[in-house]
PDB file of N, CA and C in Angstrom:
ATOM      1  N   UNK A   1     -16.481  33.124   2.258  1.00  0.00           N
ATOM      2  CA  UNK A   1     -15.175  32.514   2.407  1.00  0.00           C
ATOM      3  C   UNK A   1     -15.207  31.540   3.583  1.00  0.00           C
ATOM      4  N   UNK A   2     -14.215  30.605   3.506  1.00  0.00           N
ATOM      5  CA  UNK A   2     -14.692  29.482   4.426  1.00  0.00           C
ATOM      6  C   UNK A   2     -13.125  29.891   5.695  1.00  0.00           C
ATOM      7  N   UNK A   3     -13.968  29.478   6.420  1.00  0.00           N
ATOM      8  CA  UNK A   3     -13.336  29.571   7.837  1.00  0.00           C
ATOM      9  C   UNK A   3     -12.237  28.475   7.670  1.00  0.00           C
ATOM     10  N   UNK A   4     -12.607  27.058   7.061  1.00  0.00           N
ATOM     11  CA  UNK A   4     -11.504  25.921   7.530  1.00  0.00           C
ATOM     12  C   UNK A   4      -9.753  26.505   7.150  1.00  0.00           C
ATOM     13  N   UNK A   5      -9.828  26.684   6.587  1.00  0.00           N
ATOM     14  CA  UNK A   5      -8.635  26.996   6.439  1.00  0.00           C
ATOM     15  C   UNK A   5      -7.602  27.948   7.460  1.00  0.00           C
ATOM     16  N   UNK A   6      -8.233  28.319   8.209  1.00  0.00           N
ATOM     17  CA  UNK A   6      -7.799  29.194   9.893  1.00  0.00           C
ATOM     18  C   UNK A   6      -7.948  28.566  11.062  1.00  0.00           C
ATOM     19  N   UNK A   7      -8.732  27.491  10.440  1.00  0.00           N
ATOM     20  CA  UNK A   7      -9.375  26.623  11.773  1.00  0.00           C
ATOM     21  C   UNK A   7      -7.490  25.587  11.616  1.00  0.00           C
ATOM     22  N   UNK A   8      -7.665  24.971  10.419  1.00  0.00           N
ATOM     23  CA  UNK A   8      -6.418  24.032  10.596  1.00  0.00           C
ATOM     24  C   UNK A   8      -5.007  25.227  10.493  1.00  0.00           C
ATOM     25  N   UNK A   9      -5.045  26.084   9.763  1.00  0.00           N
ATOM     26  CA  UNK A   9      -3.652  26.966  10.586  1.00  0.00           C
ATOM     27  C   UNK A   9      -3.715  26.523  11.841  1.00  0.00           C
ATOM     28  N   UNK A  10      -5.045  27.150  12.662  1.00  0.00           N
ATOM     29  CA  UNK A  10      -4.836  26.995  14.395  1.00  0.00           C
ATOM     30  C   UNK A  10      -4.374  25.495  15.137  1.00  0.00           C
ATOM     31  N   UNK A  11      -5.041  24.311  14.072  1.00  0.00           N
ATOM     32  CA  UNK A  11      -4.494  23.248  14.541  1.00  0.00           C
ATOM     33  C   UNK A  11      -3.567  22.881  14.300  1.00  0.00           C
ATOM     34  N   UNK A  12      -2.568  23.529  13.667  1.00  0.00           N
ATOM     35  CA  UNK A  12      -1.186  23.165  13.610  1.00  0.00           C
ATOM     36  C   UNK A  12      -0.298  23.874  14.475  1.00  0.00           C
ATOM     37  N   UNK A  13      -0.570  25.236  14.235  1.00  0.00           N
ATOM     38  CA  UNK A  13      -0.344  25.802  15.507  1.00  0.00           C
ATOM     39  C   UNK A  13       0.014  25.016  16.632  1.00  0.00           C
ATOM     40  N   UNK A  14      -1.257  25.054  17.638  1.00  0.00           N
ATOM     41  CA  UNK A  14      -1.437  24.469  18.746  1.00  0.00           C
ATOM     42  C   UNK A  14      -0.505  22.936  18.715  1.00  0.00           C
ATOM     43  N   UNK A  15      -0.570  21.903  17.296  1.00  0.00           N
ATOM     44  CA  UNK A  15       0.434  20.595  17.530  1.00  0.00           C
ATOM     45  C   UNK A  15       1.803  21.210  17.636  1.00  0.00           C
ATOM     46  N   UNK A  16       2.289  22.217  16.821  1.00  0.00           N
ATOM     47  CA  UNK A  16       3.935  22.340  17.010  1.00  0.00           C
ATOM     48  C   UNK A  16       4.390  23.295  18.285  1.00  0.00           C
ATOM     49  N   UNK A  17       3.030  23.767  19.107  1.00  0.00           N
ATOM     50  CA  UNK A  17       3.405  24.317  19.898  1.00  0.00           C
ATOM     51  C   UNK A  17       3.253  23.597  21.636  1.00  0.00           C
ATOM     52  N   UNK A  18       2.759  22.428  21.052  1.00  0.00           N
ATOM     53  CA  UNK A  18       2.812  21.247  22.336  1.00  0.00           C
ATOM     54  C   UNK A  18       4.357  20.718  22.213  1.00  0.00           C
ATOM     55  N   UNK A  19       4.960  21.206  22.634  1.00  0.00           N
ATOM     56  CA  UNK A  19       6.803  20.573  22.770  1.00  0.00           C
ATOM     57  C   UNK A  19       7.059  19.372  23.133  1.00  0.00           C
ATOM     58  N   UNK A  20       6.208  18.884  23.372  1.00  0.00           N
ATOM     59  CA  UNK A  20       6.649  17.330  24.187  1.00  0.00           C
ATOM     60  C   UNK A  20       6.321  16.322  23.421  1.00  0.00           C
ATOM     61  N   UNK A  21       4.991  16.269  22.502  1.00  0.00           N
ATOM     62  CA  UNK A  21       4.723  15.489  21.699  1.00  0.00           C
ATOM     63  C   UNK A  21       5.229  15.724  20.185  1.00  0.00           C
ATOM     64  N   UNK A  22       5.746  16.900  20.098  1.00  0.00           N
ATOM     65  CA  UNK A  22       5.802  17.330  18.504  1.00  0.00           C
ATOM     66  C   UNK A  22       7.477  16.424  18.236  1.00  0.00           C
ATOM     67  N   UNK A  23       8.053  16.135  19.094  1.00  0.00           N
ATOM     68  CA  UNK A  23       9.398  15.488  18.450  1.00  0.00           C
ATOM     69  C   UNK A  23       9.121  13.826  18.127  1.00  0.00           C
ATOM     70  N   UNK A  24       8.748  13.485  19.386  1.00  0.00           N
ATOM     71  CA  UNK A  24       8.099  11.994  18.930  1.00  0.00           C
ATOM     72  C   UNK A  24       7.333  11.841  17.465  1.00  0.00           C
ATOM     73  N   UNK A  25       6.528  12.651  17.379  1.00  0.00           N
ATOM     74  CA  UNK A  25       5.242  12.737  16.517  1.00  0.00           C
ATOM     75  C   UNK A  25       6.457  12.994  14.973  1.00  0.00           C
ATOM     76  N   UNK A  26       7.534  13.621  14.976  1.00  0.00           N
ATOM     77  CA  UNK A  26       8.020  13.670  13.862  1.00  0.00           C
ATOM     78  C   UNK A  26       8.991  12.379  13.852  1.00  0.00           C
ATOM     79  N   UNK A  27       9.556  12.171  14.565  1.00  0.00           N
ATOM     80  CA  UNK A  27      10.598  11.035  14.824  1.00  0.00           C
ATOM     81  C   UNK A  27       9.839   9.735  14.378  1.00  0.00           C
ATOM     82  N   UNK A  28       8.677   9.661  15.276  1.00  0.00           N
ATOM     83  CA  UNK A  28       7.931   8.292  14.643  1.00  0.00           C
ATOM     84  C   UNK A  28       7.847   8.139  13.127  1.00  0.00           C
ATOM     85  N   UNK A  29       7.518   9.278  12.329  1.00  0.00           N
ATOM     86  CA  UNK A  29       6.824   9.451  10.802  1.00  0.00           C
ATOM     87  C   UNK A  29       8.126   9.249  10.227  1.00  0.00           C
ATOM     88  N   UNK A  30       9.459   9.774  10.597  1.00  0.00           N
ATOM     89  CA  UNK A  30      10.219   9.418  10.169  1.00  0.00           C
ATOM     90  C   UNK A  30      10.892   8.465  10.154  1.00  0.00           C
ATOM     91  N   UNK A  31      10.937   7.504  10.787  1.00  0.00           N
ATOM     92  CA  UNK A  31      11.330   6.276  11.437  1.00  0.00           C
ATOM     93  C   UNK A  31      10.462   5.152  10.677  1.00  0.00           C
ATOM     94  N   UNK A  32       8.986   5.355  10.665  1.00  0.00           N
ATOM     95  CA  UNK A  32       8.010   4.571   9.608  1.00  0.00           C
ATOM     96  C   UNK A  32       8.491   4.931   8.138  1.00  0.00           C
ATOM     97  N   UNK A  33       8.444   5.909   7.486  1.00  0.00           N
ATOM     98  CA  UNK A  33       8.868   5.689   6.159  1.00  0.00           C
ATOM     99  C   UNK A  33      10.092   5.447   5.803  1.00  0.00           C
ATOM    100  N   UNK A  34      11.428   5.252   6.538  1.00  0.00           N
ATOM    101  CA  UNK A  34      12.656   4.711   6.683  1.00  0.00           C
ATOM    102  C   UNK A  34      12.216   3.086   6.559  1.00  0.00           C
ATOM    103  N   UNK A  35      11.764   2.401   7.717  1.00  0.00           N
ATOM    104  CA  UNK A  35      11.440   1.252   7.898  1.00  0.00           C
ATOM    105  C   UNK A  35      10.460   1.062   6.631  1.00  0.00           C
ATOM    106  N   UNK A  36       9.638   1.405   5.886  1.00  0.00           N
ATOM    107  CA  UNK A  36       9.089   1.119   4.507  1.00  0.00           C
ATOM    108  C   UNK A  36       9.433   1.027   3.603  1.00  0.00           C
ATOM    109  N   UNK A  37      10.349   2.364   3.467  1.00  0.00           N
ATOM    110  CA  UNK A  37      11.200   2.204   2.062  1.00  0.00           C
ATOM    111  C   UNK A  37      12.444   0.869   2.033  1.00  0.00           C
ATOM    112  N   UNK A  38      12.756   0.397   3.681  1.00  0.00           N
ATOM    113  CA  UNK A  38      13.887  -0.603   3.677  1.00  0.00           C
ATOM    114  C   UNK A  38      12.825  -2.474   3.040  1.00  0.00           C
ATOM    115  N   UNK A  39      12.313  -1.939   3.844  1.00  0.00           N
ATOM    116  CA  UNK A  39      10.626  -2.956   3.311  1.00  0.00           C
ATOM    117  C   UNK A  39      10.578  -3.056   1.924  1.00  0.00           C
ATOM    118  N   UNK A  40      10.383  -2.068   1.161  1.00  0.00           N
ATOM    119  CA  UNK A  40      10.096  -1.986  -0.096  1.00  0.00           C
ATOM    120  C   UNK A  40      11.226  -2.767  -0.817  1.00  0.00           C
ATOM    121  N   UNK A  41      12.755  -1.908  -0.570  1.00  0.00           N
ATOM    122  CA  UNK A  41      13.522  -2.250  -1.511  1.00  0.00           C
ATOM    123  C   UNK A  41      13.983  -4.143  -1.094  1.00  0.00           C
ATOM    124  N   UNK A  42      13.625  -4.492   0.060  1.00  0.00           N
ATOM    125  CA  UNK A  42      13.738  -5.951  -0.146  1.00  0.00           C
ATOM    126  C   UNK A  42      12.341  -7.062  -0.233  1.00  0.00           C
ATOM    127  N   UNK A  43      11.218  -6.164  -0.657  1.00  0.00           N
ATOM    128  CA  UNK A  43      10.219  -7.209  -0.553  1.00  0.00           C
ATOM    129  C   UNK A  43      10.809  -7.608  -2.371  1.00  0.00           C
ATOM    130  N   UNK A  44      10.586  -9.362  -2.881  1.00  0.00           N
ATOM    131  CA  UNK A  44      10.597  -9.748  -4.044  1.00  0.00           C
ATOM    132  C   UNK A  44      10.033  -9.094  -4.951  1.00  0.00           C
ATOM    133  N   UNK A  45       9.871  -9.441  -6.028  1.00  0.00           N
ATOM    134  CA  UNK A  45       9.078  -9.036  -7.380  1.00  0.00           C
ATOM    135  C   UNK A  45       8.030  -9.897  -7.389  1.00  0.00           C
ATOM    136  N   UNK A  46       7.762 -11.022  -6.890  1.00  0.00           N
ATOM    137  CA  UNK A  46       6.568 -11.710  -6.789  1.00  0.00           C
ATOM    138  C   UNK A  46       5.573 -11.283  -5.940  1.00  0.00           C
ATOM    139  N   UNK A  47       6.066 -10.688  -4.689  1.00  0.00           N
ATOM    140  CA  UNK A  47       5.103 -10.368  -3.153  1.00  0.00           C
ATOM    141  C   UNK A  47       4.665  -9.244  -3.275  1.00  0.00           C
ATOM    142  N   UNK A  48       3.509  -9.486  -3.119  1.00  0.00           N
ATOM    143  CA  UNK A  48       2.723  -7.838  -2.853  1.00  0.00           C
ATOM    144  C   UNK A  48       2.335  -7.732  -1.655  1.00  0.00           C
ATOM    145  N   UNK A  49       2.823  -6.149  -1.790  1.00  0.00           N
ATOM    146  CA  UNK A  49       2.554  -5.426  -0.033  1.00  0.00           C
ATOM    147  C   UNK A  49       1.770  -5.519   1.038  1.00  0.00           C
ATOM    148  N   UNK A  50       0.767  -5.822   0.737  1.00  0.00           N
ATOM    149  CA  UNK A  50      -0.280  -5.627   1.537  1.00  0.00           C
ATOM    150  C   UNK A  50      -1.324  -6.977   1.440  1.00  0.00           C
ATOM    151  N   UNK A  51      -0.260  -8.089   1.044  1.00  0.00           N
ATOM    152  CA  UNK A  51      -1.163  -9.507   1.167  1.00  0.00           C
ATOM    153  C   UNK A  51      -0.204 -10.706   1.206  1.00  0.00           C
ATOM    154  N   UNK A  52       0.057 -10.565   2.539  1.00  0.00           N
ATOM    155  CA  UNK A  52       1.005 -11.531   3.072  1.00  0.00           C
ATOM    156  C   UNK A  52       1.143 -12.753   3.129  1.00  0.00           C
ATOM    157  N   UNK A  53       0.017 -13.469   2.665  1.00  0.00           N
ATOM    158  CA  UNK A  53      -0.088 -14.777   2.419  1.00  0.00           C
ATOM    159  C   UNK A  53       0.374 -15.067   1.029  1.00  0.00           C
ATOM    160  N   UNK A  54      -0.614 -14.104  -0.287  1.00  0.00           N
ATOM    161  CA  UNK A  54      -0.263 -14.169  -1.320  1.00  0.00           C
ATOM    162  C   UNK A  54      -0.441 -15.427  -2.036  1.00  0.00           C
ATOM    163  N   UNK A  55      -1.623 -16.250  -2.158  1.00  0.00           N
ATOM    164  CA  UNK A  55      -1.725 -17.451  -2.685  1.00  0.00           C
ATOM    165  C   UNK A  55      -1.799 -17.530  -4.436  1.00  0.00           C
ATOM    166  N   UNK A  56      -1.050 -16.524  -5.377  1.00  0.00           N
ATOM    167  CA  UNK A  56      -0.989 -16.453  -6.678  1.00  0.00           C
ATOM    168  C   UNK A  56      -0.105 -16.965  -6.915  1.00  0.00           C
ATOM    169  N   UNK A  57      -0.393 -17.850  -7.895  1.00  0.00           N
ATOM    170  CA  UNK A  57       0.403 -18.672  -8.899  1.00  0.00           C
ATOM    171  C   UNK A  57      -0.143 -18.621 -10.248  1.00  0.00           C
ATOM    172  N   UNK A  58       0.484 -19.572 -11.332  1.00  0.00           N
ATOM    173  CA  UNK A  58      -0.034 -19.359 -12.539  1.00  0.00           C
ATOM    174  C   UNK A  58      -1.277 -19.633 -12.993  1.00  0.00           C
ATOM    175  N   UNK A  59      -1.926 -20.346 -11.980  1.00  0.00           N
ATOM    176  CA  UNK A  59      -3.529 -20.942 -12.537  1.00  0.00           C
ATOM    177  C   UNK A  59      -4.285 -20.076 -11.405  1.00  0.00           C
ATOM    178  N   UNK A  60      -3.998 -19.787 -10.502  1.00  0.00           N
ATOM    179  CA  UNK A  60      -4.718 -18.987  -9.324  1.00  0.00           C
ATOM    180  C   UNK A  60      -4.476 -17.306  -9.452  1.00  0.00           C
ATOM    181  N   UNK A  61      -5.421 -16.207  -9.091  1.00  0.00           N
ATOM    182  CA  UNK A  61      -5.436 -15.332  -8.810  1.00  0.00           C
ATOM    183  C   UNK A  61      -4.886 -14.722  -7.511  1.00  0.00           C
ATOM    184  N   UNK A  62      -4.834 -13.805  -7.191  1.00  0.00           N
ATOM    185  CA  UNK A  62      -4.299 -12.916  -5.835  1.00  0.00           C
ATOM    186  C   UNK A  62      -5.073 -13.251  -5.096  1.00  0.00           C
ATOM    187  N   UNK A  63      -6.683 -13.103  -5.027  1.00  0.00           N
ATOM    188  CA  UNK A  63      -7.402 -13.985  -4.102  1.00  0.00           C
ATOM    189  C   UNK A  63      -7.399 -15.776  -4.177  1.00  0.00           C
ATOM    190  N   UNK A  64      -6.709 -16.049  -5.022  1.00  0.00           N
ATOM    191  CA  UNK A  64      -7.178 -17.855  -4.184  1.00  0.00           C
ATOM    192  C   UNK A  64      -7.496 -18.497  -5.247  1.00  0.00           C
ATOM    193  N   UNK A  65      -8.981 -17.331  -6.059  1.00  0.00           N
ATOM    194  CA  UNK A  65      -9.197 -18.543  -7.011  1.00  0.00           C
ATOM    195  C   UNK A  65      -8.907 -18.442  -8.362  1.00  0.00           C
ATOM    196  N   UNK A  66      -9.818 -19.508  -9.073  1.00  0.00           N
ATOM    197  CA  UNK A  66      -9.140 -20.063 -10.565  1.00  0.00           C
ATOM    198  C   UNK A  66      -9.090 -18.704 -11.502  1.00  0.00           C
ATOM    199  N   UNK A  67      -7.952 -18.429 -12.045  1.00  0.00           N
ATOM    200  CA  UNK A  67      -8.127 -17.120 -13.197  1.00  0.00           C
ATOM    201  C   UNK A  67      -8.507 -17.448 -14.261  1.00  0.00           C
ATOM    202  N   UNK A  68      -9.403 -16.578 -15.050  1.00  0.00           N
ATOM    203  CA  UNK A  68     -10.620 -17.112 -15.774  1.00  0.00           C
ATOM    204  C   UNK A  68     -10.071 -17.174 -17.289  1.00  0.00           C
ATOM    205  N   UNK A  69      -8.344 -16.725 -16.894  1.00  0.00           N
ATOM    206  CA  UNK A  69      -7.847 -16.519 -18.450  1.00  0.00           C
ATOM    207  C   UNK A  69      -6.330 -16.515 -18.239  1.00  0.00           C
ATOM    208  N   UNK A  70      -6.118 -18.330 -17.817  1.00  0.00           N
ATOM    209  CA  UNK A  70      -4.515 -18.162 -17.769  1.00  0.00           C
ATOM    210  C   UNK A  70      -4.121 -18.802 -18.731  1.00  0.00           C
ATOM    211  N   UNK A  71      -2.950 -19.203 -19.114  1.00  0.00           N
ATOM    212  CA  UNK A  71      -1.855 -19.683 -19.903  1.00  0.00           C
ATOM    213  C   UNK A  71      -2.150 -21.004 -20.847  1.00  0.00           C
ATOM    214  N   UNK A  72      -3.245 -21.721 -19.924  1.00  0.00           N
ATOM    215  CA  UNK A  72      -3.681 -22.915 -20.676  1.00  0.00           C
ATOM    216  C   UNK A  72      -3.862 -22.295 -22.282  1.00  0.00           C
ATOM    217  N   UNK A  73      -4.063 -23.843 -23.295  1.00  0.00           N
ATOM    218  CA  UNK A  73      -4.823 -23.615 -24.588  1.00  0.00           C
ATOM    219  C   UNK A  73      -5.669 -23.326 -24.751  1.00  0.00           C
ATOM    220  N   UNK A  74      -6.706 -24.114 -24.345  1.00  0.00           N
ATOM    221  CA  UNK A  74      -7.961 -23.452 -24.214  1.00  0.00           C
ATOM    222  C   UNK A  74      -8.773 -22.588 -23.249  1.00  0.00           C
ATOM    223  N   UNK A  75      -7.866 -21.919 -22.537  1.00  0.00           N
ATOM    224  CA  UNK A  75      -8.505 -20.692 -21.998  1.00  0.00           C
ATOM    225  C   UNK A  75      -8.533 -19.497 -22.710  1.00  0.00           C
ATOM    226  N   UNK A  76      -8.323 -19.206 -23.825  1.00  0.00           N
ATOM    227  CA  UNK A  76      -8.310 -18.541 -24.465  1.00  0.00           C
ATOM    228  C   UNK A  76      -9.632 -17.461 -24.162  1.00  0.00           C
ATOM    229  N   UNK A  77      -9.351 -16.210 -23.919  1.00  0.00           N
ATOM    230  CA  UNK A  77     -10.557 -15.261 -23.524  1.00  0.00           C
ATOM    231  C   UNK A  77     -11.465 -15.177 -24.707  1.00  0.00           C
ATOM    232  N   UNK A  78     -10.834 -15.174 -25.860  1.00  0.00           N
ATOM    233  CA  UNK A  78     -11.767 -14.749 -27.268  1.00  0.00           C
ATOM    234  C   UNK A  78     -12.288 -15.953 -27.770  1.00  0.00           C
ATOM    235  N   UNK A  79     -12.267 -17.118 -27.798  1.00  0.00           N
ATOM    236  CA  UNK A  79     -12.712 -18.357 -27.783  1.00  0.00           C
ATOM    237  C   UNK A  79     -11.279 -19.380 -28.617  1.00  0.00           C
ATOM    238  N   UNK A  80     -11.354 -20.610 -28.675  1.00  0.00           N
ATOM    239  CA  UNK A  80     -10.534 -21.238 -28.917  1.00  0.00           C
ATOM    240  C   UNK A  80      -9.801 -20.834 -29.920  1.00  0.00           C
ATOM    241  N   UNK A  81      -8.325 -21.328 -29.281  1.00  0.00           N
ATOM    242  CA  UNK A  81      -7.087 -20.873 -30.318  1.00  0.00           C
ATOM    243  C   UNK A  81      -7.115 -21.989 -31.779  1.00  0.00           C
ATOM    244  N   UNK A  82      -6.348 -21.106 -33.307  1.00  0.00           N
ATOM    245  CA  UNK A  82      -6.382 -22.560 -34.061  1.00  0.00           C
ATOM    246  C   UNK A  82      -4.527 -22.397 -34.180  1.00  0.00           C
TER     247      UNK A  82
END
């Protein structure tokens, strides 16, 4: 049987029983996913989270470059449309 599991009981222990840091330490976590979810519900439908520049448009990809299968006629992935 494995020990970890007594080892992190003890380390939780010991965090909720440090009084001085354990309110911050919850206050912060709570305070970040408040401030995310307010994030969330006003980032657009176009912007994604975690790429702030965001150079996608209809001929470009999320990174930058050309998508190998957009909207044009003849980009057609399966070979030309009739």
């Amino acid at each position: 049987m494995s020990a970890l599991p007594v080892r992190v009981a003890h380390a939780w222990a010991i965090v909720w029983l440090d009084l001085y840091q354990t309110p911050c330490l919850i206050t912060e976590g709570f305070t970040d996913g408040i401030k995310g979810m307010f994030r969330e519900i006003g980032r657009g439908k176009q912007e994604y989270p975690f790429n702030p520049l965001n150079p996608a448009t209809a001929t470009t990809n999320r990174l930058g470059r050309k998508k190998k299968y957009c909207n044009d006629k003849n980009s057609f992935r399966f070979g030309v449309t009739y």
